[in-house]
C-alpha atoms as a PDB file:
ATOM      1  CA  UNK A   1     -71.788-123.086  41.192  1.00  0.00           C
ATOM      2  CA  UNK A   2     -68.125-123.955  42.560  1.00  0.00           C
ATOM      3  CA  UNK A   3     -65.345-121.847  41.121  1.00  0.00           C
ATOM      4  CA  UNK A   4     -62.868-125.233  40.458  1.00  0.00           C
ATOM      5  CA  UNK A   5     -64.737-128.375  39.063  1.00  0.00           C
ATOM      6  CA  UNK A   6     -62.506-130.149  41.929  1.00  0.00           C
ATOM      7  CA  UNK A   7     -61.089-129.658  45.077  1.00  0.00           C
ATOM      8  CA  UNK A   8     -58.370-127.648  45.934  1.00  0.00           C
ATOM      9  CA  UNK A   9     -56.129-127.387  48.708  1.00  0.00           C
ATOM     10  CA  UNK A  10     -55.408-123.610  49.825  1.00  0.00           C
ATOM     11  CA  UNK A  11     -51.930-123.975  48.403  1.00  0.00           C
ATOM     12  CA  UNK A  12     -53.232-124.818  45.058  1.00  0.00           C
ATOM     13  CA  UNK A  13     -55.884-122.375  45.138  1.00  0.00           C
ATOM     14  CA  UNK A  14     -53.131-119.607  46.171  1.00  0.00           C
ATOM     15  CA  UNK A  15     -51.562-120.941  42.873  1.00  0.00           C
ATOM     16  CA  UNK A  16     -54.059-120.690  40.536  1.00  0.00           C
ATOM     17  CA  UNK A  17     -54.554-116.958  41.647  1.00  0.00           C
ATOM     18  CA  UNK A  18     -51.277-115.463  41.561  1.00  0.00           C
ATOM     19  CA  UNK A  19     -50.914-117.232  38.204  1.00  0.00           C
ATOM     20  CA  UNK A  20     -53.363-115.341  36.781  1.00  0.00           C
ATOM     21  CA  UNK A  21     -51.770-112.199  36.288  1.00  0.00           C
ATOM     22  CA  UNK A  22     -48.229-110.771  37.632  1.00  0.00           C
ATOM     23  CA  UNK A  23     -49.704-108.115  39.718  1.00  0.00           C
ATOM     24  CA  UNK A  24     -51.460-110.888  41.931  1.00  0.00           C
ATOM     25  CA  UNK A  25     -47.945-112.505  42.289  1.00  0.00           C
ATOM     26  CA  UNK A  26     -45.472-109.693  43.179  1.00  0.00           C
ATOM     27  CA  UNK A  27     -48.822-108.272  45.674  1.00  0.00           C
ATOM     28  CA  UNK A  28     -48.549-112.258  47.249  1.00  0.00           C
ATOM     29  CA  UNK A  29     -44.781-112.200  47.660  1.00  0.00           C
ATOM     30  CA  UNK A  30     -44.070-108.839  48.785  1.00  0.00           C
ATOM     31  CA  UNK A  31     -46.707-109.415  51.722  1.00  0.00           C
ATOM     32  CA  UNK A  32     -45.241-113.135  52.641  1.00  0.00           C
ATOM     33  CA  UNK A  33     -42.154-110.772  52.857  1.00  0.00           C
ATOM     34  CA  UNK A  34     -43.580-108.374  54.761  1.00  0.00           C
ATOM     35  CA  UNK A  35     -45.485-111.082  56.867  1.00  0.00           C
ATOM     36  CA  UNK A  36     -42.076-112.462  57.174  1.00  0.00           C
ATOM     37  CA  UNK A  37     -40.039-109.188  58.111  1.00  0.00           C
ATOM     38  CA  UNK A  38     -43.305-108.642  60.747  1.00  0.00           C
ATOM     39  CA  UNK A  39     -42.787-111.972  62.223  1.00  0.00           C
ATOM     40  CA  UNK A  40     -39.132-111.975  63.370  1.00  0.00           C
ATOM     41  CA  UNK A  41     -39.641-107.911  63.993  1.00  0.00           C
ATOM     42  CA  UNK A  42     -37.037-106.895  61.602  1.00  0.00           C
ATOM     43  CA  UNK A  43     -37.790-103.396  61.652  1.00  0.00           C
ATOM     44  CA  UNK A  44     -35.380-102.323  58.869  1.00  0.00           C
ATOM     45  CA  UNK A  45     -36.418-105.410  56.771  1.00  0.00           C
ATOM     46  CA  UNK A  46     -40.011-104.140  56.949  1.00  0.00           C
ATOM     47  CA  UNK A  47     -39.803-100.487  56.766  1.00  0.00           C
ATOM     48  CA  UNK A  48     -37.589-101.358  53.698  1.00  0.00           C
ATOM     49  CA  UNK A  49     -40.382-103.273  51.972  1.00  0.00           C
ATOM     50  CA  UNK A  50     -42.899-101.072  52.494  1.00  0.00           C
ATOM     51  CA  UNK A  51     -41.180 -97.900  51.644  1.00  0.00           C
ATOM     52  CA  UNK A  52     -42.751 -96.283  48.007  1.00  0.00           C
ATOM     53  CA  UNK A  53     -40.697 -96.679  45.573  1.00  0.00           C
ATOM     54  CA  UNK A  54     -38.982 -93.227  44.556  1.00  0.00           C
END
């Protein structure tokens, strides 16, 4: 049995996840920032993001 009664594009699919609670959606944009920070290898950028919390 499919999960959406119609298709979805990944985009929308991403959506509907992240939507469903607020821990999915910080979890999604702190790795796009991460992701992000990885890509253009901003090493403070990253090592910022992924530092705990104190």
């Amino acid at each position: 049995m499919p999960l959406f009664k119609y298709m979805m594009t990944s985009h929308g699919i991403i959506d509907y996840l992240i939507n469903l609670d607020g821990t999915y959606k910080a979890t999604y944009r702190l790795m796009q920032q991460l992701t992000v920070a990885f890509y253009h290898h901003n090493v403070e950028a990253y090592n910022t993001l992924y530092s705990p919390e104190k």
